[in-house]
N, C-alpha and C. Protein backbone atom coordinates (compact mmCIF):
# COMPACT_ATOMS: atom_id res chain seq x y z
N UNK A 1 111.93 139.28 92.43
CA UNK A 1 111.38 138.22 91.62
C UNK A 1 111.28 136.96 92.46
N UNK A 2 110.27 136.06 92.24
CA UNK A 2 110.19 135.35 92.66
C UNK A 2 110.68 133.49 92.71
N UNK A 3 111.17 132.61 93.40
CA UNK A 3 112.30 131.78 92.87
C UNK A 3 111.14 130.95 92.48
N UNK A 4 109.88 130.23 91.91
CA UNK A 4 108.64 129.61 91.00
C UNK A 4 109.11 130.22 90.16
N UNK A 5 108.93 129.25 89.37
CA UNK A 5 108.22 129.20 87.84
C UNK A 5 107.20 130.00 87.13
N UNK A 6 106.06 129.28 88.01
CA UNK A 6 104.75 129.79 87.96
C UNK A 6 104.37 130.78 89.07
N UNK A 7 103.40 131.99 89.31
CA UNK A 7 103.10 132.78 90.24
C UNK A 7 101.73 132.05 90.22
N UNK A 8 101.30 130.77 90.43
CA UNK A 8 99.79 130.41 91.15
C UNK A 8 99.97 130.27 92.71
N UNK A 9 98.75 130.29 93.19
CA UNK A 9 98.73 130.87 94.21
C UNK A 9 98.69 129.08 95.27
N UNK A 10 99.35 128.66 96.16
CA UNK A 10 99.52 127.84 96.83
C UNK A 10 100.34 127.92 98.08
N UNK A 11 100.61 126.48 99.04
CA UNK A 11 100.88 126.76 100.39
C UNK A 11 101.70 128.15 100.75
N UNK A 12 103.10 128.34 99.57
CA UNK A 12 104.16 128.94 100.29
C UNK A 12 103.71 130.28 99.89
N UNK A 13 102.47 130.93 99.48
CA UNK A 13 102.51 132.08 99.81
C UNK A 13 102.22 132.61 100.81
N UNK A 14 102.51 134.06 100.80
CA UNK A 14 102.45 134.28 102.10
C UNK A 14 101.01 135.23 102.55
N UNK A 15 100.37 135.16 103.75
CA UNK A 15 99.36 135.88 104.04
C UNK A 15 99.31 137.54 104.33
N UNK A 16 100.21 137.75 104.00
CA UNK A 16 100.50 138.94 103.72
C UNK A 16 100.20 139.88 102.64
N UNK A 17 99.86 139.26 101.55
CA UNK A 17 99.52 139.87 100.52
C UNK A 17 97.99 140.38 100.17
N UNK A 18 97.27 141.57 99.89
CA UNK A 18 96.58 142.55 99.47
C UNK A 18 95.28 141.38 99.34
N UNK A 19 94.37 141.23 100.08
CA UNK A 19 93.21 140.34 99.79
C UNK A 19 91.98 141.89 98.95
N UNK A 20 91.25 141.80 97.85
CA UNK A 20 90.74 142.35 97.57
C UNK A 20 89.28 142.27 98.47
N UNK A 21 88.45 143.07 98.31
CA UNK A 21 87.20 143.55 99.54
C UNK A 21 86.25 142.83 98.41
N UNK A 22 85.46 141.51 99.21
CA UNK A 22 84.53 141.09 98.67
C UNK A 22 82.66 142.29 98.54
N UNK A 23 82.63 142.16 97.39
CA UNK A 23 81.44 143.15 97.20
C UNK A 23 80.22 142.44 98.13
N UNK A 24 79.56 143.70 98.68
CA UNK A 24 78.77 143.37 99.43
C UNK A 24 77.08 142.74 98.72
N UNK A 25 76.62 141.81 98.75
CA UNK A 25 75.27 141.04 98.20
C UNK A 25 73.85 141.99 98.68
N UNK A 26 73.06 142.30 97.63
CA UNK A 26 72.22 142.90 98.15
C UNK A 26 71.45 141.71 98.76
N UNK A 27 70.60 141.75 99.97
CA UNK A 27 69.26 140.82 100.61
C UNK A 27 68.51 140.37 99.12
N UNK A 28 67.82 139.18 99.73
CA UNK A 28 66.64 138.57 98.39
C UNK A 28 65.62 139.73 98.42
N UNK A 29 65.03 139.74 97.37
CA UNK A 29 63.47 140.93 97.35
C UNK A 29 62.73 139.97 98.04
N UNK A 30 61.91 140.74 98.66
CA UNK A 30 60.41 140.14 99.13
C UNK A 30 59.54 139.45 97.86
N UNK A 31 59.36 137.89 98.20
CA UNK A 31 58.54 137.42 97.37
C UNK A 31 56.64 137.94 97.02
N UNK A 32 56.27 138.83 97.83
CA UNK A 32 55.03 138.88 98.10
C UNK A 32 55.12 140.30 97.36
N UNK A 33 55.73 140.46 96.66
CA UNK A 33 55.91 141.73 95.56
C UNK A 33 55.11 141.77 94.53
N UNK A 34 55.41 142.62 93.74
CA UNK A 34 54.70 142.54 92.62
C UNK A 34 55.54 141.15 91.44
N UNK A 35 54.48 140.88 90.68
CA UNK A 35 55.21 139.27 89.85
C UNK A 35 56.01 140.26 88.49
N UNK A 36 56.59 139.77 87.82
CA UNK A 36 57.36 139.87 86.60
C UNK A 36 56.17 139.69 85.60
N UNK A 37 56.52 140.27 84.54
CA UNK A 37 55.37 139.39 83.76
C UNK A 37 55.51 138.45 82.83
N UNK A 38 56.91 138.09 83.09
CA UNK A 38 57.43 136.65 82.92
C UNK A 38 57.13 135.60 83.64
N UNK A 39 57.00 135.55 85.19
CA UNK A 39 56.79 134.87 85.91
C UNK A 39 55.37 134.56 86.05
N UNK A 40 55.18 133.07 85.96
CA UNK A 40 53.88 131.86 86.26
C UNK A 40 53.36 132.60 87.13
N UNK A 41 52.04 132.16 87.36
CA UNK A 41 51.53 132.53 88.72
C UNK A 41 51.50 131.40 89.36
N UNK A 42 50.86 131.08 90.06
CA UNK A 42 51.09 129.45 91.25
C UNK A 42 49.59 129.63 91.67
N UNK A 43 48.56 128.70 91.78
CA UNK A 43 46.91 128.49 92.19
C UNK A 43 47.33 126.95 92.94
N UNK A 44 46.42 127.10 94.07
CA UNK A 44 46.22 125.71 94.79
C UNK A 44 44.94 125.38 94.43
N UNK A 45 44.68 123.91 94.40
CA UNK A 45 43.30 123.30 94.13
C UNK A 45 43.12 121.82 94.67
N UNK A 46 42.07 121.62 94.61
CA UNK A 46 42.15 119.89 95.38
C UNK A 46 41.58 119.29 93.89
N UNK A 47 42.24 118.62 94.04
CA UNK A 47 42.44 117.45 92.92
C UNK A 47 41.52 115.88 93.33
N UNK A 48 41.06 115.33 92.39
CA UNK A 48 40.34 113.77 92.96
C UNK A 48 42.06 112.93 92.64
N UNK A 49 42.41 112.41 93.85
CA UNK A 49 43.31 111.12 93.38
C UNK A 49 42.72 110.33 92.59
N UNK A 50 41.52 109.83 92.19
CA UNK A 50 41.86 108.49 91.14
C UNK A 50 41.92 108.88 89.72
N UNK A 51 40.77 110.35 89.38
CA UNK A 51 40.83 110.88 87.52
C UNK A 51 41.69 111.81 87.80
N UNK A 52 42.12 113.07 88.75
CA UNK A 52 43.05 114.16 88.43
C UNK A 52 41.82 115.36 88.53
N UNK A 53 40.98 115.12 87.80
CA UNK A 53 39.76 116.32 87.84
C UNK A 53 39.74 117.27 89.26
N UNK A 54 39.14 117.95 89.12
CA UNK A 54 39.18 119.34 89.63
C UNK A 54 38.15 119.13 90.83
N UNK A 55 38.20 119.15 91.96
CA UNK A 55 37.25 118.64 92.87
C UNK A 55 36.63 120.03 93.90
N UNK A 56 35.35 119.99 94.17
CA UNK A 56 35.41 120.97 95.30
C UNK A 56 36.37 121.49 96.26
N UNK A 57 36.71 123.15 96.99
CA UNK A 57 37.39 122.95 98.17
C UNK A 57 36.80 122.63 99.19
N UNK A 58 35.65 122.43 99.60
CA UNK A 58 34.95 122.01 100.81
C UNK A 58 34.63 120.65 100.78
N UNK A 59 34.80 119.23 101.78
CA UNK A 59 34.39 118.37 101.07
C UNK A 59 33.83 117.82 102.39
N UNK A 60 32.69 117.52 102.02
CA UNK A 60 31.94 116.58 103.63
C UNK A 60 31.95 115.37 103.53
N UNK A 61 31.22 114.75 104.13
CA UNK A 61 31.13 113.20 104.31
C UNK A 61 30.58 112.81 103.50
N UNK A 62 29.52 113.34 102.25
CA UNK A 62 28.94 112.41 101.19
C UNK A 62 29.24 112.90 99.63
N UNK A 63 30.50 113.75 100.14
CA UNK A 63 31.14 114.64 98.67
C UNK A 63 31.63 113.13 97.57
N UNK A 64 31.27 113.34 96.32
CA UNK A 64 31.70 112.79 95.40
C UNK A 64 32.32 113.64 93.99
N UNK A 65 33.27 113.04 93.49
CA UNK A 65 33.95 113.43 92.51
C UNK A 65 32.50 113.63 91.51
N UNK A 66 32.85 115.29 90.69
CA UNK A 66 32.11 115.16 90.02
C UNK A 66 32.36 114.00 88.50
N UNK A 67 33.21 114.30 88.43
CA UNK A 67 33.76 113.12 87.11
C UNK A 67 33.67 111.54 87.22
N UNK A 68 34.29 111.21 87.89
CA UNK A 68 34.01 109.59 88.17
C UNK A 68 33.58 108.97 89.50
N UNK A 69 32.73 110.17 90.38
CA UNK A 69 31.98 109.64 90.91
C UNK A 69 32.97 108.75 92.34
N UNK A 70 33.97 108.96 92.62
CA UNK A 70 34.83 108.53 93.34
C UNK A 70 34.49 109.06 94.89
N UNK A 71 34.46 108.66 95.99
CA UNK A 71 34.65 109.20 97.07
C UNK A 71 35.57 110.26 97.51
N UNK A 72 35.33 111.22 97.90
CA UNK A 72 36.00 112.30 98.27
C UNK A 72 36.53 112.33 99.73
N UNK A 73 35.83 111.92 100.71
CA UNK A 73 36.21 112.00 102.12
C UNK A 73 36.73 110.45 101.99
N UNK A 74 38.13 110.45 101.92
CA UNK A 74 38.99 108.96 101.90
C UNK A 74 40.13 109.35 102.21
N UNK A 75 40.79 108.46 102.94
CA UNK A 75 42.29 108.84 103.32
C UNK A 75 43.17 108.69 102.05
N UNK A 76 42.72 107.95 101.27
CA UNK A 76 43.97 108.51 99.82
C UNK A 76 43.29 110.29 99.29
N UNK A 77 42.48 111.03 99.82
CA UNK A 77 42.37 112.40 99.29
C UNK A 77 43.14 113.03 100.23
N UNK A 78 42.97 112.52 101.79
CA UNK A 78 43.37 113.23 102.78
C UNK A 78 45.01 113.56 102.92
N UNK A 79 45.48 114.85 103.07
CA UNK A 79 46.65 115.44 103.52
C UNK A 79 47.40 114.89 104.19
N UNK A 80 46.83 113.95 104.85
CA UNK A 80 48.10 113.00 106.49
C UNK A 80 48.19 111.95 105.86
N UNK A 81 47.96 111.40 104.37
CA UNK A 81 47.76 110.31 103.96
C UNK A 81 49.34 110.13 103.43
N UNK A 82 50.23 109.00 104.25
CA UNK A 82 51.35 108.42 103.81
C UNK A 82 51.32 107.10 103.70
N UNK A 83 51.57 106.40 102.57
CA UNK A 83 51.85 105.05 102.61
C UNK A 83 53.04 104.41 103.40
N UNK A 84 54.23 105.01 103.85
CA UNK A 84 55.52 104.78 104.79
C UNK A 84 54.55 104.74 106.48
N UNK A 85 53.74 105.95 106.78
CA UNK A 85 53.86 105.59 107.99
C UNK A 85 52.82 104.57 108.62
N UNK A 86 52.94 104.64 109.83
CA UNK A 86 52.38 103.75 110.56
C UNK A 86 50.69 103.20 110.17
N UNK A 87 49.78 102.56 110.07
CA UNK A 87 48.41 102.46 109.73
C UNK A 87 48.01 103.49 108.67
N UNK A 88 49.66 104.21 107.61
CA UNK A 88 49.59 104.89 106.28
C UNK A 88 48.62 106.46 106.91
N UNK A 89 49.06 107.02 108.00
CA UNK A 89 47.96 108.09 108.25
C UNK A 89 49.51 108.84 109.10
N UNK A 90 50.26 109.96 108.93
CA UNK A 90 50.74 111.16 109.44
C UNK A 90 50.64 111.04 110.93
N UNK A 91 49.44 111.23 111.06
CA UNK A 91 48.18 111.55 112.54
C UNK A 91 48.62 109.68 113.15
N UNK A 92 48.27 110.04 114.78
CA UNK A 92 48.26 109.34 115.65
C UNK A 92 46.74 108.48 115.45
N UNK A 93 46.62 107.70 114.89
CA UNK A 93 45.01 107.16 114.68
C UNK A 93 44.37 105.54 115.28
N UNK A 94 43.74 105.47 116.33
CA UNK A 94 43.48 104.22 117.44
C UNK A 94 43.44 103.08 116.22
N UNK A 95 43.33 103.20 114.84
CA UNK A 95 42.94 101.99 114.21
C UNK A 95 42.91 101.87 112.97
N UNK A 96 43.91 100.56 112.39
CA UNK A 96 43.96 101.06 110.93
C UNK A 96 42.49 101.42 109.95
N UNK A 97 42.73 101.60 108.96
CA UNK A 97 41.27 101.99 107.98
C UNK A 97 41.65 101.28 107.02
N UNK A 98 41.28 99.67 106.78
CA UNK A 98 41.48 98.95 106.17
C UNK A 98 41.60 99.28 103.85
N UNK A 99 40.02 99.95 103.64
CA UNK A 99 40.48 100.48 102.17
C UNK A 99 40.24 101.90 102.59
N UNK A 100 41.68 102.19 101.77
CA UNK A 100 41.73 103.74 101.52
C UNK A 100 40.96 104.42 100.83
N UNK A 101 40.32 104.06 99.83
CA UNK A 101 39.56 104.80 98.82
C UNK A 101 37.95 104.68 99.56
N UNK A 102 37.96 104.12 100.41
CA UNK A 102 36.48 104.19 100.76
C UNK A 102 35.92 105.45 101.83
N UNK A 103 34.49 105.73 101.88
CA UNK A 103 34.19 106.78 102.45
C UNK A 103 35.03 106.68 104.06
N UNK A 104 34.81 107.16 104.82
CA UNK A 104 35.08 106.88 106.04
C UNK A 104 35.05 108.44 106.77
N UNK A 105 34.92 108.19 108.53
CA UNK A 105 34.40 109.05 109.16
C UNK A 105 35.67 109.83 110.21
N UNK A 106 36.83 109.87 109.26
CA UNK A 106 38.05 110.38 110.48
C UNK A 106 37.89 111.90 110.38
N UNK A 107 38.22 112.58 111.86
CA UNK A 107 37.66 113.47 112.12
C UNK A 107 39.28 114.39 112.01
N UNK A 108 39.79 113.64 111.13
CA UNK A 108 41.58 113.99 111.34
C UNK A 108 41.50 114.86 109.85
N UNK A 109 40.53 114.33 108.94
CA UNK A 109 40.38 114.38 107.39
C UNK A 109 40.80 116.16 107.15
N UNK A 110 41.56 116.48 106.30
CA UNK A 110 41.38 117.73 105.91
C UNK A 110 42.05 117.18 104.11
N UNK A 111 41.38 118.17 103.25
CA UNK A 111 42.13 117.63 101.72
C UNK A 111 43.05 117.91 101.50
N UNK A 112 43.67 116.93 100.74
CA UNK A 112 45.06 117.42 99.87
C UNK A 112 44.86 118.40 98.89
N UNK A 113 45.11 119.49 98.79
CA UNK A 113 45.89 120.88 98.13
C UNK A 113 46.99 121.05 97.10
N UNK A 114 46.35 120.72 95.78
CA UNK A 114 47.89 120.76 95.05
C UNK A 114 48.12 122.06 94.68
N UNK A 115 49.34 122.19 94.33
CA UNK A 115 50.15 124.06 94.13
C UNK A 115 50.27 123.77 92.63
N UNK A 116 49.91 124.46 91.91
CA UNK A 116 50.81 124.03 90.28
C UNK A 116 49.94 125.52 89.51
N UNK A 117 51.25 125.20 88.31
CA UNK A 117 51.17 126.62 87.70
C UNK A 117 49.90 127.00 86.77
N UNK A 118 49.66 128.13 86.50
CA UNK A 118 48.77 128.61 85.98
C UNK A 118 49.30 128.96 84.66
N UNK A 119 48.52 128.37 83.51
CA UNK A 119 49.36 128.64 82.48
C UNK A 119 48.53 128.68 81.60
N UNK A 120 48.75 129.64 80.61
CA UNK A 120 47.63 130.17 79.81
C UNK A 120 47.95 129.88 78.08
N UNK A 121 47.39 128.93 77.60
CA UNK A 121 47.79 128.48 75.91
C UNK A 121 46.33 128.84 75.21
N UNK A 122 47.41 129.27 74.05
CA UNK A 122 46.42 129.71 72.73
C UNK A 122 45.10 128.41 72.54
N UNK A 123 44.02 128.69 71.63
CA UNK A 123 43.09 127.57 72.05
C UNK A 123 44.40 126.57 70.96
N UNK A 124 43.46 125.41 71.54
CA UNK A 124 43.77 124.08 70.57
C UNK A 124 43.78 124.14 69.20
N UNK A 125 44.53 123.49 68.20
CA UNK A 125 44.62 124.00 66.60
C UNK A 125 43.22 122.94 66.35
N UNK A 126 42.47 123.27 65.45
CA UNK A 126 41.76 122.03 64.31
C UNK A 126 42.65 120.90 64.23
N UNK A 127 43.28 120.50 63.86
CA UNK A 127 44.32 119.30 64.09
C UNK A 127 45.64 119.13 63.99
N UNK A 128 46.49 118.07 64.35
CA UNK A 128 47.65 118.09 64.00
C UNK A 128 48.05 118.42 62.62
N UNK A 129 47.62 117.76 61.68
CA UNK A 129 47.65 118.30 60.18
C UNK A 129 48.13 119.55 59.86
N UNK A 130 46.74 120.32 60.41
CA UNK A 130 47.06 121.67 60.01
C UNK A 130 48.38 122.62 61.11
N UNK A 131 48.52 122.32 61.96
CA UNK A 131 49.21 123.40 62.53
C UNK A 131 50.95 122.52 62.23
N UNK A 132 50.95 121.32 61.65
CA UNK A 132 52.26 120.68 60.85
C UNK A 132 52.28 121.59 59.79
N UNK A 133 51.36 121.97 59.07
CA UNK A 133 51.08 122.49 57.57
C UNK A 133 51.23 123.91 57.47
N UNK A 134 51.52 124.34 59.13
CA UNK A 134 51.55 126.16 59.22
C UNK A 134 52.70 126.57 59.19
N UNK A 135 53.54 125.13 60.42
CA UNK A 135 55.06 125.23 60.44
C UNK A 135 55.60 125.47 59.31
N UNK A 136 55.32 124.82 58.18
CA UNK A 136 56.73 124.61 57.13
C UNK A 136 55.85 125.93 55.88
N UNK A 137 55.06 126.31 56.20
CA UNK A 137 53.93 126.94 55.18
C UNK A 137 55.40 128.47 54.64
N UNK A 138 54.83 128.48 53.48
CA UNK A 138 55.94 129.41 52.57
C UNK A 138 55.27 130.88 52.76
């Protein structure tokens, strides 16, 4: 028997005693598997920074948003576009580009790419009214 009180486990025991065999972890599955059919899917798309709308993936030098008509080739669309760094551009660039939103001719330009989920909802109800009026409906 032991001269404690308590048998918790602290300094004065001794290392001698029976450590049980930690179970071995299977590896992660390969993500490039087949999906769950629980699981989202994930779509990339280029987005216009100023409405959000849905913009071409190819964009040249005289591409405009179809929605509001916004410039597309601008360093606020562009991928290297940081406000922290240096002349706000990722890339090593000889000279700042005074407005961001305006067309301009950097040969650095590639678009920003957003990742977000794909998600699929029933259509829209006729109005709030009615789909309040379905909830509590007897």
């Amino acid at each position: 028997m032991s001269d404690r009180k308590y048998r918790q486990r602290g300094y004065r025991d001794s290392d001698h005693e029976p450590q049980k065999p930690k179970p071995q972890q299977q590896p992660p599955r390969d993500r490039e598997g087949p999906r769950s059919p629980q699981m989202m899917a994930f779509g990339e798309s280029v987005k216009c920074t100023s409405c959000g709308a849905k913009a071409p993936n190819v964009i040249n030098l005289d591409s405009t948003c179809p929605n509001c008509k916004a410039e597309l080739h601008s360093c606020r669309q562009c991928d290297h576009f940081d406000p922290g760094a240096r002349f706000e551009c990722r890339k090593t660039i000889p000279a700042k580009i005074v407005n961001k939103n305006a067309r301009n001719q950097c040969e650095l330009f590639s678009p920003r790419t957003v990742v977000e989920r794909q998600t699929s909802s029933g259509p829209p109800s006729s109005s709030g009214r009615d789909a309040f009026a379905k909830l509590f409906k007897k």
